[in-house]
Protein backbone atom coordinates (compact mmCIF):
# COMPACT_ATOMS: atom_id res chain seq x y z
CA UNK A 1 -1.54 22.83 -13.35
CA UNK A 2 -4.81 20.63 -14.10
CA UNK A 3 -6.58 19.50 -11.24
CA UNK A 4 -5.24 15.66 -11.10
CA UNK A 5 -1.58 15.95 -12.03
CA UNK A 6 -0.64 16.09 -8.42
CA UNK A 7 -2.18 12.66 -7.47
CA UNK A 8 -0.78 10.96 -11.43
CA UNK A 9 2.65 12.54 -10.12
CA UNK A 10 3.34 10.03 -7.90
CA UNK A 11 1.84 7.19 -9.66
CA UNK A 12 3.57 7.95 -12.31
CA UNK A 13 7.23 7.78 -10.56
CA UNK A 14 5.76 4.29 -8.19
CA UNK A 15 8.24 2.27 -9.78
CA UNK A 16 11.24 5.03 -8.71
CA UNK A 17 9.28 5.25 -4.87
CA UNK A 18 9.61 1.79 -4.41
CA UNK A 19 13.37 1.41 -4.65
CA UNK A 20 14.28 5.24 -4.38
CA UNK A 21 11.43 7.32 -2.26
CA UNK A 22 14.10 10.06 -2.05
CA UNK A 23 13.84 10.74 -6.06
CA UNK A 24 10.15 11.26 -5.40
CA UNK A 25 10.73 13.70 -2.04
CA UNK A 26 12.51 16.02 -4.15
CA UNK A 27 11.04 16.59 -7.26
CA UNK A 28 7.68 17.15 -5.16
CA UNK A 29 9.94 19.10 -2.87
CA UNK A 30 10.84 21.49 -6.46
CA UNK A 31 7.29 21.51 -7.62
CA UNK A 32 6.11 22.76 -4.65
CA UNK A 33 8.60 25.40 -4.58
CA UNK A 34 7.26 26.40 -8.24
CA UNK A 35 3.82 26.57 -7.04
CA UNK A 36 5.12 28.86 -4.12
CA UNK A 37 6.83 30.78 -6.92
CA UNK A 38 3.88 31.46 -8.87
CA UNK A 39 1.44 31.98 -5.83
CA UNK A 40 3.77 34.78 -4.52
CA UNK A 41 3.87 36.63 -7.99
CA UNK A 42 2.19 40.00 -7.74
CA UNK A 43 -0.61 40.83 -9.43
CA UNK A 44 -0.43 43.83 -11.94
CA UNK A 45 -3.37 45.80 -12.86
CA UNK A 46 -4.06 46.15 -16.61
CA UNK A 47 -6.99 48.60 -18.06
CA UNK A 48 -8.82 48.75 -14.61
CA UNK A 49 -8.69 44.54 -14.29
CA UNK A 50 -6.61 42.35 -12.05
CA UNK A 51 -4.51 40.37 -14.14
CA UNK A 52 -2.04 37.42 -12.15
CA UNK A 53 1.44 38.11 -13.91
CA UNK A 54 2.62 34.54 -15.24
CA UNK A 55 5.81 33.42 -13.40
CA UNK A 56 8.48 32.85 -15.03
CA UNK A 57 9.33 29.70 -13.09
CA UNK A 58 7.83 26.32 -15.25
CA UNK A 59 5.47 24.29 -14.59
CA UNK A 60 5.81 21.08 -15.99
CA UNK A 61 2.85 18.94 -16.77
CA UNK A 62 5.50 15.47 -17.00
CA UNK A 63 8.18 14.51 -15.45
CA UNK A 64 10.96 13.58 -17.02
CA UNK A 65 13.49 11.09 -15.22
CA UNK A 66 16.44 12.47 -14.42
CA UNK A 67 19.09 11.28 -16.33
CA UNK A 68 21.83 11.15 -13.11
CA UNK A 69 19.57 8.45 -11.19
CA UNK A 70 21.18 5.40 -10.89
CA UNK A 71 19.36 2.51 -9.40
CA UNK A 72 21.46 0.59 -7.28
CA UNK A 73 21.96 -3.56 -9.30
CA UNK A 74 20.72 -4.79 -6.19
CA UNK A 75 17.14 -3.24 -6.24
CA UNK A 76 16.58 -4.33 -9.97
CA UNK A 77 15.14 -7.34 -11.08
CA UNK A 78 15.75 -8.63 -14.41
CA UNK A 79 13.00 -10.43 -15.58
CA UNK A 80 12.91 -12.83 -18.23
CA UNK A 81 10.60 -15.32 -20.33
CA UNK A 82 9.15 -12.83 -23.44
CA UNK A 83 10.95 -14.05 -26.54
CA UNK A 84 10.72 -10.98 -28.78
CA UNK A 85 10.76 -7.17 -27.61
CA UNK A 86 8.74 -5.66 -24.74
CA UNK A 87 6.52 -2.81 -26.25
CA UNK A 88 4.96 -1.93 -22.79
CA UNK A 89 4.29 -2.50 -19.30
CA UNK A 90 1.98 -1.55 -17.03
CA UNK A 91 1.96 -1.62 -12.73
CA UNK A 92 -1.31 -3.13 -10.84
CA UNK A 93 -2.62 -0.15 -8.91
CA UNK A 94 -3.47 -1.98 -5.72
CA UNK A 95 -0.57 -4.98 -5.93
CA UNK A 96 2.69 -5.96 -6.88
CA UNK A 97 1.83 -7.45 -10.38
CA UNK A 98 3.64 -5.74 -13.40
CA UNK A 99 2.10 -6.83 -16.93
CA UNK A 100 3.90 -6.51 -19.69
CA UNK A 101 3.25 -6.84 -23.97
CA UNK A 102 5.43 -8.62 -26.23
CA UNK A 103 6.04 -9.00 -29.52
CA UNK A 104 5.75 -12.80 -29.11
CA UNK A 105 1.78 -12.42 -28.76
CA UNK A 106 2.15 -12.79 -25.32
CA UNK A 107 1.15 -10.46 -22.08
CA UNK A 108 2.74 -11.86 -18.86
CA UNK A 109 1.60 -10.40 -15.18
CA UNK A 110 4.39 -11.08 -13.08
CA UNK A 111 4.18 -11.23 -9.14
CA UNK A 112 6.61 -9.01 -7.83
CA UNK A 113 5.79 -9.19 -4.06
CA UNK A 114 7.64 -12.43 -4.08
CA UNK A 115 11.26 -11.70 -3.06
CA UNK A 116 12.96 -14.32 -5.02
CA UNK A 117 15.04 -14.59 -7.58
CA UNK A 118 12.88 -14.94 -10.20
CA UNK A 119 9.47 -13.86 -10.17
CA UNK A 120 6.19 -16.24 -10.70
CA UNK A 121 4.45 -15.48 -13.96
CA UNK A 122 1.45 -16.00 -15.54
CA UNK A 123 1.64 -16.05 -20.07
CA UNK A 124 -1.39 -14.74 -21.18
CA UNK A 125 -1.11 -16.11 -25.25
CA UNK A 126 -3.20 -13.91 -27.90
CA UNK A 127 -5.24 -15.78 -29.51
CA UNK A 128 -7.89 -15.46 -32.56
CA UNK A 129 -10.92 -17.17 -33.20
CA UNK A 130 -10.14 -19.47 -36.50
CA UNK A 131 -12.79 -22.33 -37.46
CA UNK A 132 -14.42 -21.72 -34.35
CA UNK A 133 -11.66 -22.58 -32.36
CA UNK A 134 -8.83 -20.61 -30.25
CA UNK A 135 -5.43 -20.52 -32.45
CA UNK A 136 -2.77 -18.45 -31.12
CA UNK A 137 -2.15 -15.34 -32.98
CA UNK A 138 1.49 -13.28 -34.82
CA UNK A 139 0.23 -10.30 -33.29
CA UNK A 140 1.67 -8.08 -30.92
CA UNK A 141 0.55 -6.86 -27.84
CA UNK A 142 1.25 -2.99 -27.49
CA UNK A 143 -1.57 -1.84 -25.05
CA UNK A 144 -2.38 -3.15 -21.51
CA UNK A 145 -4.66 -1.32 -19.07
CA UNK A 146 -5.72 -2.78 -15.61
CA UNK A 147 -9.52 -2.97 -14.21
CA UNK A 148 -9.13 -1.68 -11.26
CA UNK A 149 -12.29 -3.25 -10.12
């Protein structure tokens, strides 16, 4: 496995933690029992050189969700306000702020520590520069990223 994929394992599955932490336990619980699997392979020797034998267990470089999960309706929030389809979202990696891309040339961070109902919002409009002036734009927004500093 490439050094890093450990530490994007779990930030890739925060969403899952944060309602279901026991989703998260076990598939590090099976990945580390594929990394004892390989580590306990024997080696072989081959034309006077140590050679590891490969295990036959996988390793997988992503992690698909399983497909049994259920998340319980009363740890999901449905969030509305985009008016066209959501093409991608992205979580703050220090705070409770999801931002997500629209097809309505809007990005929207939405507070998510707040326990209400309906979370606040900010509408971030994209906008091009036309006559030297701000008009807002038809385009999508597919990519967000977050500065983490």
């Amino acid at each position: 496995m490439p050094a890093g994929k450990e530490s994007r394992l779990g930030e890739s599955l925060s969403l899952i933690d944060a309602v279901m932490p026991e989703v998260v336990a076990n598939r590090q619980n099976l990945q580390n029992q594929q990394k004892q699997a390989i580590k306990t392979e024997p080696s072989v020797e081959t034309n006077g050189e140590d050679s590891t034998v490969a295990s036959s267990v996988p390793v997988p470089d992503t992690v698909d969700v399983d497909q049994s999960i259920e998340i319980p309706a009363s740890k999901a929030t449905v969030l509305r306000g985009h008016e066209s389809e959501v093409f991608i979202c992205a979580w703050n990696p220090s705070r409770d702020l999801l931002a997500s891309g629209s097809g309505d040339s809007t990005a929207r961070i939405w507070d998510m520590s707040d326990s209400s109902i309906t979370p606040n919002q900010l509408v971030l409009r994209h906008c091009i520069q036309k006559g030297g002036t701000e008009v807002p734009s038809n385009k999508d927004v597919t990519s967000l990223d977050w500065n983490v500093n």
